[in-house]
PDB file of N, CA and C in Angstrom:
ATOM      1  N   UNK A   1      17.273 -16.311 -30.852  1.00  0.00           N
ATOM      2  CA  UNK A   1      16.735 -15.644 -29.686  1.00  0.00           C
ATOM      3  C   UNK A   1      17.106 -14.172 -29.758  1.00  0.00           C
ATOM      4  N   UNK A   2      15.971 -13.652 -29.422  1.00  0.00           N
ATOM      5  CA  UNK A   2      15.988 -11.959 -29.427  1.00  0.00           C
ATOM      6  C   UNK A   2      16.041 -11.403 -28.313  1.00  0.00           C
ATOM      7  N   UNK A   3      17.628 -10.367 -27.721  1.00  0.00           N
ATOM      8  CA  UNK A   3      17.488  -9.860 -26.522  1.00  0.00           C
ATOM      9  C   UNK A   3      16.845  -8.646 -26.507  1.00  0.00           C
ATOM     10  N   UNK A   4      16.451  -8.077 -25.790  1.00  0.00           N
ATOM     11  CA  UNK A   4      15.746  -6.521 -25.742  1.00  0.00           C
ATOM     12  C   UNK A   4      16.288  -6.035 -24.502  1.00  0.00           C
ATOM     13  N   UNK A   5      16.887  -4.899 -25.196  1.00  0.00           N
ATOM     14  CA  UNK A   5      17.809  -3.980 -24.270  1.00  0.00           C
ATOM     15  C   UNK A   5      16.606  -3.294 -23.448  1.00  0.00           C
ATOM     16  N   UNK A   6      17.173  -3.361 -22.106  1.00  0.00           N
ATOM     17  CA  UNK A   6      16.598  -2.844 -20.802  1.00  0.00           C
ATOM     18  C   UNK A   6      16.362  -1.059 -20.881  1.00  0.00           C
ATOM     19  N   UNK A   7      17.234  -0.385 -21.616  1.00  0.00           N
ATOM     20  CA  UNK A   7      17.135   0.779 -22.316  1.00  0.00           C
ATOM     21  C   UNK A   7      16.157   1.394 -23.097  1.00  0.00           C
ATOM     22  N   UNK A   8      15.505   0.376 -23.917  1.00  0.00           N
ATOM     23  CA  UNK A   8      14.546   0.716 -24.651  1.00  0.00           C
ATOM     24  C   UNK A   8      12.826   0.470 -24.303  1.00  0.00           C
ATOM     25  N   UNK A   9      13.159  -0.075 -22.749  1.00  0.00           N
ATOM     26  CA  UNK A   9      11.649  -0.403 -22.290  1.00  0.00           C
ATOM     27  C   UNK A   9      11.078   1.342 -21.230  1.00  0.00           C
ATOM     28  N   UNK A  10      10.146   0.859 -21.063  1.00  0.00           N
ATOM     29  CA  UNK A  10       9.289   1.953 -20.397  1.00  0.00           C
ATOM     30  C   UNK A  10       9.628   2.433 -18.692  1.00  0.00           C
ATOM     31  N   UNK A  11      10.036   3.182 -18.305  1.00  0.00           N
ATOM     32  CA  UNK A  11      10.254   2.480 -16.659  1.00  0.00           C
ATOM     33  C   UNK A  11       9.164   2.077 -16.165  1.00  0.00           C
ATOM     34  N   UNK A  12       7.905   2.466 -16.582  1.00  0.00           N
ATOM     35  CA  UNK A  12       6.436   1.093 -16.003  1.00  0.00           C
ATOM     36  C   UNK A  12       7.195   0.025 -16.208  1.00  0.00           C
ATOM     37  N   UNK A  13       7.665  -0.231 -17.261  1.00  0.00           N
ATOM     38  CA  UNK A  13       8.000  -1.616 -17.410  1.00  0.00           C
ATOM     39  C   UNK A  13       9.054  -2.172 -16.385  1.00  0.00           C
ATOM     40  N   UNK A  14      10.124  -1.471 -16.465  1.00  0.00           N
ATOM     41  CA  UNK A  14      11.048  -1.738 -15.698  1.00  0.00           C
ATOM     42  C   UNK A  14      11.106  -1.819 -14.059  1.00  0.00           C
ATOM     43  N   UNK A  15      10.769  -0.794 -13.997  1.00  0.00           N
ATOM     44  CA  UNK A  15      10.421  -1.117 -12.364  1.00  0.00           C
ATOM     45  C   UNK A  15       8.553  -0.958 -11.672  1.00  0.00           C
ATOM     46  N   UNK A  16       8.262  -1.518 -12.565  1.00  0.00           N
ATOM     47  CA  UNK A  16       6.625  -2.287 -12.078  1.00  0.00           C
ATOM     48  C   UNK A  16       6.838  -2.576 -10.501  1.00  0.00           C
ATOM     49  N   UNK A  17       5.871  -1.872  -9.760  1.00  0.00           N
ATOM     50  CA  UNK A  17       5.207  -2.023  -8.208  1.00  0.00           C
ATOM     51  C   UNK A  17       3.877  -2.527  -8.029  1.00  0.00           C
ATOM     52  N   UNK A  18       4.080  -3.319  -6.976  1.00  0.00           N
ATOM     53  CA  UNK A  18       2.669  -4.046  -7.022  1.00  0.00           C
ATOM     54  C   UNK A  18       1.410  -2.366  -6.362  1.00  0.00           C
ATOM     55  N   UNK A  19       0.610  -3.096  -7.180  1.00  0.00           N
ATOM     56  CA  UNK A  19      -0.668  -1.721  -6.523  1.00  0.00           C
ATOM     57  C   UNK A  19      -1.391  -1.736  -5.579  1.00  0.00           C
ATOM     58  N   UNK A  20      -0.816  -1.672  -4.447  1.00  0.00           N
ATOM     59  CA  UNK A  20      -1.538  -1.307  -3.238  1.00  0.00           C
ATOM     60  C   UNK A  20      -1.758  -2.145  -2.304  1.00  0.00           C
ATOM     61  N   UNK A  21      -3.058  -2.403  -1.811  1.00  0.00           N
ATOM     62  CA  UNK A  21      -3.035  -3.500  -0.847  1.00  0.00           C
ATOM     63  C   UNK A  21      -4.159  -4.808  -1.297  1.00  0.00           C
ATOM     64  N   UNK A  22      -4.141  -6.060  -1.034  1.00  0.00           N
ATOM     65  CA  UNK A  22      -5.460  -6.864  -1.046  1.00  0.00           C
ATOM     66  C   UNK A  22      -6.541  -6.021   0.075  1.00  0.00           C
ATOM     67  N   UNK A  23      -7.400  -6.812  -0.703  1.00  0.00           N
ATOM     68  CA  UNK A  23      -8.816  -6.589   0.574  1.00  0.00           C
ATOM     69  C   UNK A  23      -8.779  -6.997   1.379  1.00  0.00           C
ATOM     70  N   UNK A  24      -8.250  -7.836   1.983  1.00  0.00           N
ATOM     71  CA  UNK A  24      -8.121  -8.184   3.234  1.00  0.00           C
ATOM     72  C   UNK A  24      -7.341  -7.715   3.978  1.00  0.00           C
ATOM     73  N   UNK A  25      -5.497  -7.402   3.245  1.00  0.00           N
ATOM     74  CA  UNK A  25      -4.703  -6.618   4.417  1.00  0.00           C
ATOM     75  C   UNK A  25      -5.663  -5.290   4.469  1.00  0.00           C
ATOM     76  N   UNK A  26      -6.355  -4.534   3.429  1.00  0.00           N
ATOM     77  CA  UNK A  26      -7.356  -3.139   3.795  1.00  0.00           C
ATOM     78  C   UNK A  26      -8.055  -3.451   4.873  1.00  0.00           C
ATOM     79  N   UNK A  27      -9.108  -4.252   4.997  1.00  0.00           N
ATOM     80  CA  UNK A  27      -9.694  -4.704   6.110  1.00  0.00           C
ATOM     81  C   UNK A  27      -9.141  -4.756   7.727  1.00  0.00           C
ATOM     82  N   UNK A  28      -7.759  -5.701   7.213  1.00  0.00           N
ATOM     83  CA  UNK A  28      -7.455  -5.673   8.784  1.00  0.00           C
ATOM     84  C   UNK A  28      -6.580  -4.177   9.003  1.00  0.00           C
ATOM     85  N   UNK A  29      -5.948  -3.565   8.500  1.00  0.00           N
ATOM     86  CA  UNK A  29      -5.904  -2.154   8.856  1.00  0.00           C
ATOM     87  C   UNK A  29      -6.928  -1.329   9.613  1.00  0.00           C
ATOM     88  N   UNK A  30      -7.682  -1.690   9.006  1.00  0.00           N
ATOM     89  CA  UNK A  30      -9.360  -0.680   9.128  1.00  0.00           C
ATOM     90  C   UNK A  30      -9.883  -1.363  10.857  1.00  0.00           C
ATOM     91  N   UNK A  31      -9.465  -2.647  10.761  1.00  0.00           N
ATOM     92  CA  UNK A  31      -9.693  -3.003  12.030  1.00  0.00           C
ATOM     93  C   UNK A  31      -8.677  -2.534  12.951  1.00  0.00           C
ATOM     94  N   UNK A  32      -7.234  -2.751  12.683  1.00  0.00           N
ATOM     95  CA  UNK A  32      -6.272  -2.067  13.535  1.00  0.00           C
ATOM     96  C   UNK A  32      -6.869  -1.008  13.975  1.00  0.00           C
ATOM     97  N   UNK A  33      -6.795   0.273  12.478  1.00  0.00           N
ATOM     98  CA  UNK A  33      -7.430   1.672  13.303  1.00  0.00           C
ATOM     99  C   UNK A  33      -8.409   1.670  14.531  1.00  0.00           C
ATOM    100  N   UNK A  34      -9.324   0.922  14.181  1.00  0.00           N
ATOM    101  CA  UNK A  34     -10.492   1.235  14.825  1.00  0.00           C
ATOM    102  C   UNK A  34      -9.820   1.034  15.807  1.00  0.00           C
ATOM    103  N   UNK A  35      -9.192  -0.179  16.111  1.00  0.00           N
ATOM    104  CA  UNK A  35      -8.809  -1.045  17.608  1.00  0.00           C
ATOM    105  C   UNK A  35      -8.146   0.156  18.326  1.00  0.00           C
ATOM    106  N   UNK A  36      -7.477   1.165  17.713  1.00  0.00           N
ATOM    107  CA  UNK A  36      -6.489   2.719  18.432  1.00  0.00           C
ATOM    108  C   UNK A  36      -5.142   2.427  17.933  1.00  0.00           C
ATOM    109  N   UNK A  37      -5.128   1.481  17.216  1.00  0.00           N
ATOM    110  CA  UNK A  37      -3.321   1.587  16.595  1.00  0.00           C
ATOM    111  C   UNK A  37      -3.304   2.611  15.928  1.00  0.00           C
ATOM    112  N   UNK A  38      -2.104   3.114  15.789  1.00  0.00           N
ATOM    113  CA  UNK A  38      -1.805   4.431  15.330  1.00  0.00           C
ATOM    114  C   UNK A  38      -1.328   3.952  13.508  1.00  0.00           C
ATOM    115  N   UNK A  39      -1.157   4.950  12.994  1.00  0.00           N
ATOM    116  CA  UNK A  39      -1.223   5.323  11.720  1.00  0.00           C
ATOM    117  C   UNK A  39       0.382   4.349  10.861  1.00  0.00           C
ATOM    118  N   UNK A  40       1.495   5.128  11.592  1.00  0.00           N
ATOM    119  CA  UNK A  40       2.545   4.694  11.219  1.00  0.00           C
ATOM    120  C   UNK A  40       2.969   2.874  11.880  1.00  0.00           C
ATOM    121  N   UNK A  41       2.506   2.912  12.454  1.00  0.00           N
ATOM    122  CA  UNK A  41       2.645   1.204  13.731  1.00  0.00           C
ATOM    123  C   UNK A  41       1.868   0.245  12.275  1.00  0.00           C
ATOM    124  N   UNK A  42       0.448   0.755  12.060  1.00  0.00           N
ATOM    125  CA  UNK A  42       0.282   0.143  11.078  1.00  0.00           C
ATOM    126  C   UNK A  42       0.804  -0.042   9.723  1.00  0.00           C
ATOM    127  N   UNK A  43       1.302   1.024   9.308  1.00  0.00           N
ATOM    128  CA  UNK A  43       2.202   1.186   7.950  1.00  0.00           C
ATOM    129  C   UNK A  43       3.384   0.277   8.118  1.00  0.00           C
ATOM    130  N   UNK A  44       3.916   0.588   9.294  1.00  0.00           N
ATOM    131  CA  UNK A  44       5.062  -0.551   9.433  1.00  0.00           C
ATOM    132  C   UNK A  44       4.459  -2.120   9.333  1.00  0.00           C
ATOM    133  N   UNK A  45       3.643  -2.205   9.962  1.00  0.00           N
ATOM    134  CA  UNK A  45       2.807  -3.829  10.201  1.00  0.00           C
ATOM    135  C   UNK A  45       2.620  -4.529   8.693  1.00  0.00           C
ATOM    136  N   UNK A  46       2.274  -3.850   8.022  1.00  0.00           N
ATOM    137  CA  UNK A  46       2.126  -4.081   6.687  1.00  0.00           C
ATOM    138  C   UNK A  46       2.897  -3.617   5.207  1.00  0.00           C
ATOM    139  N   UNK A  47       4.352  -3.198   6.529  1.00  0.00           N
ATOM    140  CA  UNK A  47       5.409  -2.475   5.301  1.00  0.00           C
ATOM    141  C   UNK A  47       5.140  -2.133   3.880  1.00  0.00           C
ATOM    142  N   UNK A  48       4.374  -0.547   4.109  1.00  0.00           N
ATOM    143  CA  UNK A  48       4.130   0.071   3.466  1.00  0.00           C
ATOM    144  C   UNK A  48       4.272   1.781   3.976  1.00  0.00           C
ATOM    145  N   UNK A  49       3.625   2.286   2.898  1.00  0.00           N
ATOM    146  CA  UNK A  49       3.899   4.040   3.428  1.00  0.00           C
ATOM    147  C   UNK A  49       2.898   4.132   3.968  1.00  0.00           C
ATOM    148  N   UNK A  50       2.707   5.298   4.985  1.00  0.00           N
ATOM    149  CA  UNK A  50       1.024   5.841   5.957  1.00  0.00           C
ATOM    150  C   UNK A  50       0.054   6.108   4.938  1.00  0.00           C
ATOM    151  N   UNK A  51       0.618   6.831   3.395  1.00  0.00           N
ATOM    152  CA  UNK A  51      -0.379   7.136   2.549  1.00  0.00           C
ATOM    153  C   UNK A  51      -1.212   5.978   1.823  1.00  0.00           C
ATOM    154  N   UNK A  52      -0.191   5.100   2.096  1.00  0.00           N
ATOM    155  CA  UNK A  52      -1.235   3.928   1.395  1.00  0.00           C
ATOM    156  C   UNK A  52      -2.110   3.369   2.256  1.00  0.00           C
ATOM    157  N   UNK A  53      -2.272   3.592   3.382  1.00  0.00           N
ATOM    158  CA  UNK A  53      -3.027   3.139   4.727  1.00  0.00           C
ATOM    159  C   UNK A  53      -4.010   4.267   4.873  1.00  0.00           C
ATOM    160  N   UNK A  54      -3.569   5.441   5.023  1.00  0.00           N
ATOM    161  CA  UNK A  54      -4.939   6.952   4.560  1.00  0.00           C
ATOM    162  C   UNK A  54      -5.660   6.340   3.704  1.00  0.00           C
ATOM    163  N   UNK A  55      -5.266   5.813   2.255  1.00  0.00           N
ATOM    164  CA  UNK A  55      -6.221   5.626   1.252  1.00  0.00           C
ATOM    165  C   UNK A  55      -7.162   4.643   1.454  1.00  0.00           C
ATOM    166  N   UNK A  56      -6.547   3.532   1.817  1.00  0.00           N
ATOM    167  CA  UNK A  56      -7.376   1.859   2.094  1.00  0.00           C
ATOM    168  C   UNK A  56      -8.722   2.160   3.682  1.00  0.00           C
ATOM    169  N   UNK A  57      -8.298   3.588   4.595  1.00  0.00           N
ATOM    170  CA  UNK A  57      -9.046   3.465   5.810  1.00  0.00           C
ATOM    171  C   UNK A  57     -10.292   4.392   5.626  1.00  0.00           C
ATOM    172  N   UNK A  58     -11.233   4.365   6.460  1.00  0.00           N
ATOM    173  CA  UNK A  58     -12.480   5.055   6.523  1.00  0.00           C
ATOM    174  C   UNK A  58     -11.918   5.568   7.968  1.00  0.00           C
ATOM    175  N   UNK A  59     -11.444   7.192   7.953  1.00  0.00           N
ATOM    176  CA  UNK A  59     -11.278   7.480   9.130  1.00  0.00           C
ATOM    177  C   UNK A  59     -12.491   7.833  10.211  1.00  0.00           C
ATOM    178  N   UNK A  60     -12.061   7.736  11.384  1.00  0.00           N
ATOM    179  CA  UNK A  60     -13.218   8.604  12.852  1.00  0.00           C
ATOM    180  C   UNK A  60     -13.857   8.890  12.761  1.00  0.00           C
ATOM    181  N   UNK A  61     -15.581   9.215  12.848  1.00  0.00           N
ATOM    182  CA  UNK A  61     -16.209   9.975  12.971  1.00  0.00           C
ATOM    183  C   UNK A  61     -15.704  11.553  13.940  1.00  0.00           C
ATOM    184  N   UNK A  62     -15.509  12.659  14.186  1.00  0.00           N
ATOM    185  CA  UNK A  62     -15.478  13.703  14.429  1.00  0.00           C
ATOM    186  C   UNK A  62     -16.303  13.516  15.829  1.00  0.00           C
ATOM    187  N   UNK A  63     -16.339  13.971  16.933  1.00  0.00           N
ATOM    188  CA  UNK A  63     -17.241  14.133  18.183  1.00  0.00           C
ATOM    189  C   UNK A  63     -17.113  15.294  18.229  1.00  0.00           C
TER     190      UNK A  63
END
């Protein structure tokens, strides 16, 4: 058996994060927003950062 030192890997490798959100937690965000939840309430809801919730939402139309 062959060990491989933790040293010689990539940090992709090493500390790999999952990417982002499913389509469905995107969805129900997108519904939160709409509903008037705020930005960070949702980031927490789905313990994540606000930027990953900016990316997944279709913001307001402008009046």
């Amino acid at each position: 058996m062959v060990l491989v030192d933790d040293r010689f890997r990539t940090p992709s490798t090493r500390h790999a994060r999952a990417g982002g959100q499913c389509p469905e937690q995107a969805e129900q965000a997108q519904q939160l927003y709409d509903s008037g939840a705020s930005i960070p309430k949702i980031a927490q809801t789905f313990n994540t950062g606000r930027s990953t919730i900016y990316r997944y939402i279709t913001p307001k139309p402008a009046n």
